[in-house]
PDB file of N, CA and C in Angstrom:
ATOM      1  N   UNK A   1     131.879  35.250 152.189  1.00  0.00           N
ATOM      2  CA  UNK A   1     130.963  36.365 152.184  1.00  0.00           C
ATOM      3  C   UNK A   1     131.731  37.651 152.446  1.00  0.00           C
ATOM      4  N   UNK A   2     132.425  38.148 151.797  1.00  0.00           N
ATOM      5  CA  UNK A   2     132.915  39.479 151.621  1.00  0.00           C
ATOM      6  C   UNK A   2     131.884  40.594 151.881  1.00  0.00           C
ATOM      7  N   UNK A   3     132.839  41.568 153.149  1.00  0.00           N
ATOM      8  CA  UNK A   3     132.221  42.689 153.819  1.00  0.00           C
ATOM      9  C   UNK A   3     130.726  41.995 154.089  1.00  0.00           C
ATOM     10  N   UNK A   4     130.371  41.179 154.792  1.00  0.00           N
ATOM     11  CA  UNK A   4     129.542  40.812 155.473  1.00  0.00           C
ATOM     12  C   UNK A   4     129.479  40.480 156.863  1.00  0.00           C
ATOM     13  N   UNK A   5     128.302  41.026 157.851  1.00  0.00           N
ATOM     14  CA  UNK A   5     128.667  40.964 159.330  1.00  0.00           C
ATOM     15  C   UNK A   5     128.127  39.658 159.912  1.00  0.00           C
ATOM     16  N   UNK A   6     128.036  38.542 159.431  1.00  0.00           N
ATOM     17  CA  UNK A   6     128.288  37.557 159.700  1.00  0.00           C
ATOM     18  C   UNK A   6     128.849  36.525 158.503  1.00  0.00           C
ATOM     19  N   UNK A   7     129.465  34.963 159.542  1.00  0.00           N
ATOM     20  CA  UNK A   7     130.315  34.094 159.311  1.00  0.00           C
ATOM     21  C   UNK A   7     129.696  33.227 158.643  1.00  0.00           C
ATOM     22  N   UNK A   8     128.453  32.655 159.143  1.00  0.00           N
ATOM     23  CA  UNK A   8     127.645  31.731 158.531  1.00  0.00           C
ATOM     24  C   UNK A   8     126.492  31.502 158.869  1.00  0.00           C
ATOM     25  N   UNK A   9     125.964  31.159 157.583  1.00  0.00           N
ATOM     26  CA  UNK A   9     124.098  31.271 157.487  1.00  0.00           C
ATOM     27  C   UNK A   9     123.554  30.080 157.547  1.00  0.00           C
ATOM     28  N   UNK A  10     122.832  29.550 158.374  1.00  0.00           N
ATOM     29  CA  UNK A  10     121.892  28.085 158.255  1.00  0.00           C
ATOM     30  C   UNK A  10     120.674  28.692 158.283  1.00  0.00           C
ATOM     31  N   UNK A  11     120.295  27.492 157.069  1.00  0.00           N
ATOM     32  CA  UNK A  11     119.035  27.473 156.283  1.00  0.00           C
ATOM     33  C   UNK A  11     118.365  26.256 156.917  1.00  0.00           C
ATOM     34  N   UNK A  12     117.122  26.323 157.365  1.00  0.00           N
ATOM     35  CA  UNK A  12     116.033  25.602 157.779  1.00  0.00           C
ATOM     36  C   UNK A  12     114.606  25.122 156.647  1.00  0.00           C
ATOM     37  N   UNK A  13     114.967  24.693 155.824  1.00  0.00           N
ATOM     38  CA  UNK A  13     113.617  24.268 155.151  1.00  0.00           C
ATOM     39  C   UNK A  13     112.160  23.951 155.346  1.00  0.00           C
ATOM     40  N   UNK A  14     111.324  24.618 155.750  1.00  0.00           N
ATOM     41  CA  UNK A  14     110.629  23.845 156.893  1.00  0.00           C
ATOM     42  C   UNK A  14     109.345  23.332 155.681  1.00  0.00           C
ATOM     43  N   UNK A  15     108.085  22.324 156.267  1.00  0.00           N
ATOM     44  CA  UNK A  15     107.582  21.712 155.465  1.00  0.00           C
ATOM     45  C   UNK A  15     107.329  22.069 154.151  1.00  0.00           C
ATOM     46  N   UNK A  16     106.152  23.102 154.642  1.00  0.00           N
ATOM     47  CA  UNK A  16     105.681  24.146 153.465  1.00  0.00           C
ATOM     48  C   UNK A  16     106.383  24.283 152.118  1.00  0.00           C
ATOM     49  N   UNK A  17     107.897  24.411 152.420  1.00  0.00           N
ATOM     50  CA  UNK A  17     108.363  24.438 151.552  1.00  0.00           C
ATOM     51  C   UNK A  17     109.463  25.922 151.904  1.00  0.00           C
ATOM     52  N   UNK A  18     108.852  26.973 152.901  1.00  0.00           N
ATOM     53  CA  UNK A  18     109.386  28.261 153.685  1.00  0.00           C
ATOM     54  C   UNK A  18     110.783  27.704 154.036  1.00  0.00           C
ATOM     55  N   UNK A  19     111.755  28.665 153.610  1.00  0.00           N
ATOM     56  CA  UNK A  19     113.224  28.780 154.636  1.00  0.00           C
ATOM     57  C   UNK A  19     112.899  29.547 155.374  1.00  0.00           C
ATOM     58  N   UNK A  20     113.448  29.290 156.680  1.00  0.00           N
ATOM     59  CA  UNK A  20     114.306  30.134 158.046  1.00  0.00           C
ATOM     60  C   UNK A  20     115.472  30.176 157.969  1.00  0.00           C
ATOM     61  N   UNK A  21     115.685  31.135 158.007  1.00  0.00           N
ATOM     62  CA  UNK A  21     117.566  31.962 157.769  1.00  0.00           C
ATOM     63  C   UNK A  21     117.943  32.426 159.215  1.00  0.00           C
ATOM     64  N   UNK A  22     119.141  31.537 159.610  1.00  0.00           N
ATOM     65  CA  UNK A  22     119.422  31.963 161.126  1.00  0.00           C
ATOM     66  C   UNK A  22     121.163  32.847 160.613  1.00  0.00           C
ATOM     67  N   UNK A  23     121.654  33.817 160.809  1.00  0.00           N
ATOM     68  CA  UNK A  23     122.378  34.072 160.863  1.00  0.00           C
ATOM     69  C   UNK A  23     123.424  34.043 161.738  1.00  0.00           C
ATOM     70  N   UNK A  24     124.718  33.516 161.884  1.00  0.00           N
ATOM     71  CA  UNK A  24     125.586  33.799 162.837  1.00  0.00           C
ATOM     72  C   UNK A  24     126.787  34.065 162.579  1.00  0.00           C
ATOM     73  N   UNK A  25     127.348  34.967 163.773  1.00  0.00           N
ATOM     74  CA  UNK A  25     128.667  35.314 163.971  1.00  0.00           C
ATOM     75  C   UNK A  25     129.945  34.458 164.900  1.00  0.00           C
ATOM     76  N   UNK A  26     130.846  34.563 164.124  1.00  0.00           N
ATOM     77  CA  UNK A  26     131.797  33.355 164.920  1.00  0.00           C
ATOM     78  C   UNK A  26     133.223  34.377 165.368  1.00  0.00           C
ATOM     79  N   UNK A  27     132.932  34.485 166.999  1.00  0.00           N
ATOM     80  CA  UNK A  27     134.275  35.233 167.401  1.00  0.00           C
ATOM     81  C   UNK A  27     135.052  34.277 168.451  1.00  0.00           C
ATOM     82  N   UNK A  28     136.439  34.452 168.640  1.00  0.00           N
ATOM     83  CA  UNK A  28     137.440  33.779 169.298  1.00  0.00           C
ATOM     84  C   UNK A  28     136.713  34.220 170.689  1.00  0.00           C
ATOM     85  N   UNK A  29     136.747  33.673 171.723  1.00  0.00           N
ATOM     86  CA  UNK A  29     136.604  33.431 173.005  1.00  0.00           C
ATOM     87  C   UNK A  29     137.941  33.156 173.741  1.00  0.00           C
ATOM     88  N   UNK A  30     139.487  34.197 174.044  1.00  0.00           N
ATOM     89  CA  UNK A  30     139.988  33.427 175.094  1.00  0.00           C
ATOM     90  C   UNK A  30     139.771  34.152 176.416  1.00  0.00           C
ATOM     91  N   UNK A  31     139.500  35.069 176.915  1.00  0.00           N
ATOM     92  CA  UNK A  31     138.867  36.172 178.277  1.00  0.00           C
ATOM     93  C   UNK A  31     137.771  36.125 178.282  1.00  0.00           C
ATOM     94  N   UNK A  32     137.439  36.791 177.354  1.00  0.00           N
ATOM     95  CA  UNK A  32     135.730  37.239 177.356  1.00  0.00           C
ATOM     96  C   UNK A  32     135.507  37.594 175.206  1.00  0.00           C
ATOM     97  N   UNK A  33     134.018  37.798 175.345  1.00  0.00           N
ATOM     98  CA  UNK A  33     133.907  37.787 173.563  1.00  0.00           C
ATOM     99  C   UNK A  33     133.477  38.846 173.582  1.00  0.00           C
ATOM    100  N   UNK A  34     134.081  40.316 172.374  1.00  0.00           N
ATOM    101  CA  UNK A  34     134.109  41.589 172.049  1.00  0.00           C
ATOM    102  C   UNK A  34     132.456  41.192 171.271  1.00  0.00           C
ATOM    103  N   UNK A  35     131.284  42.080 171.119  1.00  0.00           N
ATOM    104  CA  UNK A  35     130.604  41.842 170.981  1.00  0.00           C
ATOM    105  C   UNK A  35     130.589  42.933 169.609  1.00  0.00           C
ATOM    106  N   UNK A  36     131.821  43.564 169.259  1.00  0.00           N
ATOM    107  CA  UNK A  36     132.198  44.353 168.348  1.00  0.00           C
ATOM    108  C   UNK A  36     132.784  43.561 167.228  1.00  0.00           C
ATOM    109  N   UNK A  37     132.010  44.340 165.833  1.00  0.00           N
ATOM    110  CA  UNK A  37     132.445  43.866 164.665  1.00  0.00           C
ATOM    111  C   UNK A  37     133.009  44.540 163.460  1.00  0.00           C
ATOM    112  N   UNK A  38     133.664  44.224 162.441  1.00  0.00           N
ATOM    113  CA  UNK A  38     134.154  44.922 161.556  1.00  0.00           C
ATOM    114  C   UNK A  38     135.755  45.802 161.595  1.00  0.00           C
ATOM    115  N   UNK A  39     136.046  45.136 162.666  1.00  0.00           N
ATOM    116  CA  UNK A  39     137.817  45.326 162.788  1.00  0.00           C
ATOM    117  C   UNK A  39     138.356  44.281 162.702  1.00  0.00           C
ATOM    118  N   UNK A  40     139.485  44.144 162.078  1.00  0.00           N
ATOM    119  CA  UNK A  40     140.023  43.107 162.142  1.00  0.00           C
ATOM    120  C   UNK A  40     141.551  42.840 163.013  1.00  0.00           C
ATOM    121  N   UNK A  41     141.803  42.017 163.200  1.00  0.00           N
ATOM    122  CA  UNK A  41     143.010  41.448 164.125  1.00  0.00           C
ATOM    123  C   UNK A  41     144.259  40.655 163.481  1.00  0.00           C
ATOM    124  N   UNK A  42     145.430  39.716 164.719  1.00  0.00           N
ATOM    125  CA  UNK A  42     145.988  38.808 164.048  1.00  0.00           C
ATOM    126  C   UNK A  42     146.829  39.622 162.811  1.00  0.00           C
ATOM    127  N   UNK A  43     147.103  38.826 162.338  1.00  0.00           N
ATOM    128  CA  UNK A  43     148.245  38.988 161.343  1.00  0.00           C
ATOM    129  C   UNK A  43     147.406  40.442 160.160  1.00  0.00           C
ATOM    130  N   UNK A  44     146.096  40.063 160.461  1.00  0.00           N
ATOM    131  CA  UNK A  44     145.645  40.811 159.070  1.00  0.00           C
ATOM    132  C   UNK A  44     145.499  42.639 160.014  1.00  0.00           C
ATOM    133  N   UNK A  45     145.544  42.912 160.979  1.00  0.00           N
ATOM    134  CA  UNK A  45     145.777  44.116 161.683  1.00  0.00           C
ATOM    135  C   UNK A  45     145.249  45.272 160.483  1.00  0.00           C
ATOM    136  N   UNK A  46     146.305  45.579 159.578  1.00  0.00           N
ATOM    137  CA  UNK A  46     146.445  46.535 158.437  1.00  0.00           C
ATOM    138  C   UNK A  46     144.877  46.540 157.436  1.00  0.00           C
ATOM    139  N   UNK A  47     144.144  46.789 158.032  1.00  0.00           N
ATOM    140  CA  UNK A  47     142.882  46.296 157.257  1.00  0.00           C
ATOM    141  C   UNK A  47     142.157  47.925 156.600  1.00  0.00           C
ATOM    142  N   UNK A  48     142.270  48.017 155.231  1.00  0.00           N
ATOM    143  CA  UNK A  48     141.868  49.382 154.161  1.00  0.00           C
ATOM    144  C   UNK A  48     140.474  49.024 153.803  1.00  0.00           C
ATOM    145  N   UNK A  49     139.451  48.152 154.376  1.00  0.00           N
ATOM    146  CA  UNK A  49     138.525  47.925 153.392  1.00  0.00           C
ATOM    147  C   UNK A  49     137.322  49.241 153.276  1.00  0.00           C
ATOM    148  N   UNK A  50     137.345  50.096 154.440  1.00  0.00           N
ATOM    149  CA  UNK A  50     136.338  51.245 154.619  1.00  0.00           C
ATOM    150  C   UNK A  50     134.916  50.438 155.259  1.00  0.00           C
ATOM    151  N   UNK A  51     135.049  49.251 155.629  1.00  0.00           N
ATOM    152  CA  UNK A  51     133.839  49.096 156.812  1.00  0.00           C
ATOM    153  C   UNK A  51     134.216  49.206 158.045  1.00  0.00           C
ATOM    154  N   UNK A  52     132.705  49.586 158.516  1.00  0.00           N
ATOM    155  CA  UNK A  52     132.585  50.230 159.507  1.00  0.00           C
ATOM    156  C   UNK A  52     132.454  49.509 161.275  1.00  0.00           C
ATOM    157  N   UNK A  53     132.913  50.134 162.042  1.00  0.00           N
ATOM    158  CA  UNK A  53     133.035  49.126 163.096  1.00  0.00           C
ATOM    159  C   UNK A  53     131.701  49.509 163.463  1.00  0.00           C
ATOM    160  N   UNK A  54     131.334  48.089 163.828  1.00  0.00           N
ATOM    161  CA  UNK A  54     129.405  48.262 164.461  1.00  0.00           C
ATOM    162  C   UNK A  54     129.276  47.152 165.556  1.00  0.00           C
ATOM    163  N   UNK A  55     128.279  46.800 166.441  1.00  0.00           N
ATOM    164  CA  UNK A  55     128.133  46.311 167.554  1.00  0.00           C
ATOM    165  C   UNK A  55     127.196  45.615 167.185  1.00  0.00           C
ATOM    166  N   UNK A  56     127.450  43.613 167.439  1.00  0.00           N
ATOM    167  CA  UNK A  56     126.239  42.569 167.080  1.00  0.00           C
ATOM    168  C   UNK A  56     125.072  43.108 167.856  1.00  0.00           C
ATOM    169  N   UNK A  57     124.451  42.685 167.144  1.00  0.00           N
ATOM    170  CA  UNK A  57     122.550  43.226 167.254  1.00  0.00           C
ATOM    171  C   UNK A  57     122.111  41.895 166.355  1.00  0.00           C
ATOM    172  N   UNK A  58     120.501  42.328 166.708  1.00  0.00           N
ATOM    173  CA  UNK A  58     119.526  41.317 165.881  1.00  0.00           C
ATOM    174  C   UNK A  58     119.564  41.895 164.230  1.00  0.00           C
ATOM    175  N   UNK A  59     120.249  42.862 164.211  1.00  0.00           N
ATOM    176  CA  UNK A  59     119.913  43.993 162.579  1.00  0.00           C
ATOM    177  C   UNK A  59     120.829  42.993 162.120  1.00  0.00           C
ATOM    178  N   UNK A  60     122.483  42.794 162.572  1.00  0.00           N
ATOM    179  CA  UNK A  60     123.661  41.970 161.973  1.00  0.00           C
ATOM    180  C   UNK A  60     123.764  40.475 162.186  1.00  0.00           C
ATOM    181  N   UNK A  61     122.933  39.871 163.047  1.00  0.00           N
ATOM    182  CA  UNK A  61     122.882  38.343 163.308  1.00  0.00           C
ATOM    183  C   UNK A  61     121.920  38.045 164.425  1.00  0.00           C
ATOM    184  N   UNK A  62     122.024  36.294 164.371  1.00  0.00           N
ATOM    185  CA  UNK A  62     120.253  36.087 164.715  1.00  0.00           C
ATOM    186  C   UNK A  62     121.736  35.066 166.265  1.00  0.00           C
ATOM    187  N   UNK A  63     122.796  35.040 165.897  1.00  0.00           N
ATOM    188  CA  UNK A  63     123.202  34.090 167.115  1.00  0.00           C
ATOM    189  C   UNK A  63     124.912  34.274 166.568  1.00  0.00           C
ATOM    190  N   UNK A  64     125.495  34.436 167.961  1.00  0.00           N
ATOM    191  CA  UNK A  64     127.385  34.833 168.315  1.00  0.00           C
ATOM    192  C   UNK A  64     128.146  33.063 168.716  1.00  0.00           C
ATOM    193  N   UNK A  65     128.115  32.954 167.998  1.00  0.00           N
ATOM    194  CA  UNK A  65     129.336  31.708 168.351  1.00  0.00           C
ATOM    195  C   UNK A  65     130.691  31.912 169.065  1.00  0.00           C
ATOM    196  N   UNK A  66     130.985  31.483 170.613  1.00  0.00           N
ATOM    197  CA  UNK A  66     132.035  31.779 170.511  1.00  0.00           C
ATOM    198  C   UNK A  66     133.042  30.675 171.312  1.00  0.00           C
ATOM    199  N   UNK A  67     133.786  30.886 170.100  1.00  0.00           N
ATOM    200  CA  UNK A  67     135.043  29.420 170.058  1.00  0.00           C
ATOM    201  C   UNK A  67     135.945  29.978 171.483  1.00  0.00           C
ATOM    202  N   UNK A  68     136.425  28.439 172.120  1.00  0.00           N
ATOM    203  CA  UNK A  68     137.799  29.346 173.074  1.00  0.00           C
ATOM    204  C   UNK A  68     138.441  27.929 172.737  1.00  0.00           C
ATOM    205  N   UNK A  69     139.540  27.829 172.508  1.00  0.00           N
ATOM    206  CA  UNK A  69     140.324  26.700 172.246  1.00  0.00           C
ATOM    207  C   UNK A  69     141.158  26.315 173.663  1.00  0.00           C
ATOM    208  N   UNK A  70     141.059  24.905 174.012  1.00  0.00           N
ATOM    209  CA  UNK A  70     141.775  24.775 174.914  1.00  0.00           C
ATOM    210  C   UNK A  70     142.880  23.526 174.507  1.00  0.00           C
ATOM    211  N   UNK A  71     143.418  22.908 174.905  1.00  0.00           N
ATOM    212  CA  UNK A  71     144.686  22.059 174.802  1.00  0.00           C
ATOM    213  C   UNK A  71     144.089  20.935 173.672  1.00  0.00           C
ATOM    214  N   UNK A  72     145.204  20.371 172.967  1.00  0.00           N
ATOM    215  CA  UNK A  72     144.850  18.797 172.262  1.00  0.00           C
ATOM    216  C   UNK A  72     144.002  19.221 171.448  1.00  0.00           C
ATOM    217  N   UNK A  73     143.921  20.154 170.620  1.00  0.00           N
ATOM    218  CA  UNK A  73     143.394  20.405 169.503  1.00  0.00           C
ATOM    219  C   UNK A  73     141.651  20.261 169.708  1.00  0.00           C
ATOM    220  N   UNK A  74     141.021  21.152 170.968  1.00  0.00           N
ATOM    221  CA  UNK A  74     139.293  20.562 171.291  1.00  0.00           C
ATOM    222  C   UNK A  74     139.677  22.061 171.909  1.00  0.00           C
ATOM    223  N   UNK A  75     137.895  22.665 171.561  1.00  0.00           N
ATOM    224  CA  UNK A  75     137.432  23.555 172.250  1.00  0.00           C
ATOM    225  C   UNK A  75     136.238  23.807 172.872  1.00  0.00           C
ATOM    226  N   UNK A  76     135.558  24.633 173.448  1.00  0.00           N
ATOM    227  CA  UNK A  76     135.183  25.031 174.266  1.00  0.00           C
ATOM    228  C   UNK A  76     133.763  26.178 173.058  1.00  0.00           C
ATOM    229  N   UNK A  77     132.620  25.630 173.160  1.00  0.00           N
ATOM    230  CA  UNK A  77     131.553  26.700 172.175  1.00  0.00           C
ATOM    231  C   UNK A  77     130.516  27.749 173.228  1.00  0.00           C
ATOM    232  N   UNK A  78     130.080  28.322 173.053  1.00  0.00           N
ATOM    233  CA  UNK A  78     129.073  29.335 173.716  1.00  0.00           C
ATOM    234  C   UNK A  78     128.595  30.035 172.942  1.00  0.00           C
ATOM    235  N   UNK A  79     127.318  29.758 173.060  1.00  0.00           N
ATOM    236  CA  UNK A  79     126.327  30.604 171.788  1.00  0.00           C
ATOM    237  C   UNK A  79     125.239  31.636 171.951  1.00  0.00           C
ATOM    238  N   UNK A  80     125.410  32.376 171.968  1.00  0.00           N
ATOM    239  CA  UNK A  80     124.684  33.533 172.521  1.00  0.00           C
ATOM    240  C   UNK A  80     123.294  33.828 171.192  1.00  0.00           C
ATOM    241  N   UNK A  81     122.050  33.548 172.183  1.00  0.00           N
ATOM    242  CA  UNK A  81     121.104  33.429 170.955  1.00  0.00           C
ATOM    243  C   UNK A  81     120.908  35.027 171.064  1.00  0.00           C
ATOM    244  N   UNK A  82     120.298  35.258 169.828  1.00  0.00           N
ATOM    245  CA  UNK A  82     119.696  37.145 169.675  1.00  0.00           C
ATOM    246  C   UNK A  82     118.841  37.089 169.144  1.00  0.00           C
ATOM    247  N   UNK A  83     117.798  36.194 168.923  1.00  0.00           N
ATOM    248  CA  UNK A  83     116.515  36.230 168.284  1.00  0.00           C
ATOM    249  C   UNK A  83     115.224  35.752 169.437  1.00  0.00           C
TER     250      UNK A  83
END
């Protein structure tokens, strides 16, 4: 999903036949989780795309995932609901 402020979308089908669209954002967790979006980090630093840095809200996602990796290849989730 290019220039989009979230990572990934789950779809809920519910009987009727109606989707529920939950949106979420997936940020690294190793201190604490920047609740800021649209900068980028890591190797990709140098980032020209002209979006804009903005702050998760219910407008950009419905729930913040956030990964912290700890030893032996297993981590650590925390999910911050916003709906």
């Amino acid at each position: 999903m290019p220039l989009s402020p979230y990572d990934i979308i789950i779809v809920f089908k519910k009987e009727d036949g109606a989707e529920e669209i939950i949106r979420a954002q997936v940020k690294t967790a190793k201190k604490s989780i920047s609740f800021t979006g649209g900068t980028r980090g890591g190797v990709d630093r140098v980032y020209k795309s002209g979006v804009k840095e903005y702050i998760q809200s219910t407008t950009t996602s419905d729930v913040v995932i956030g990964v912290r990796p700890l030893c032996n290849d297993s981590y650590e989730l925390y999910l911050f609901l916003r709906f």
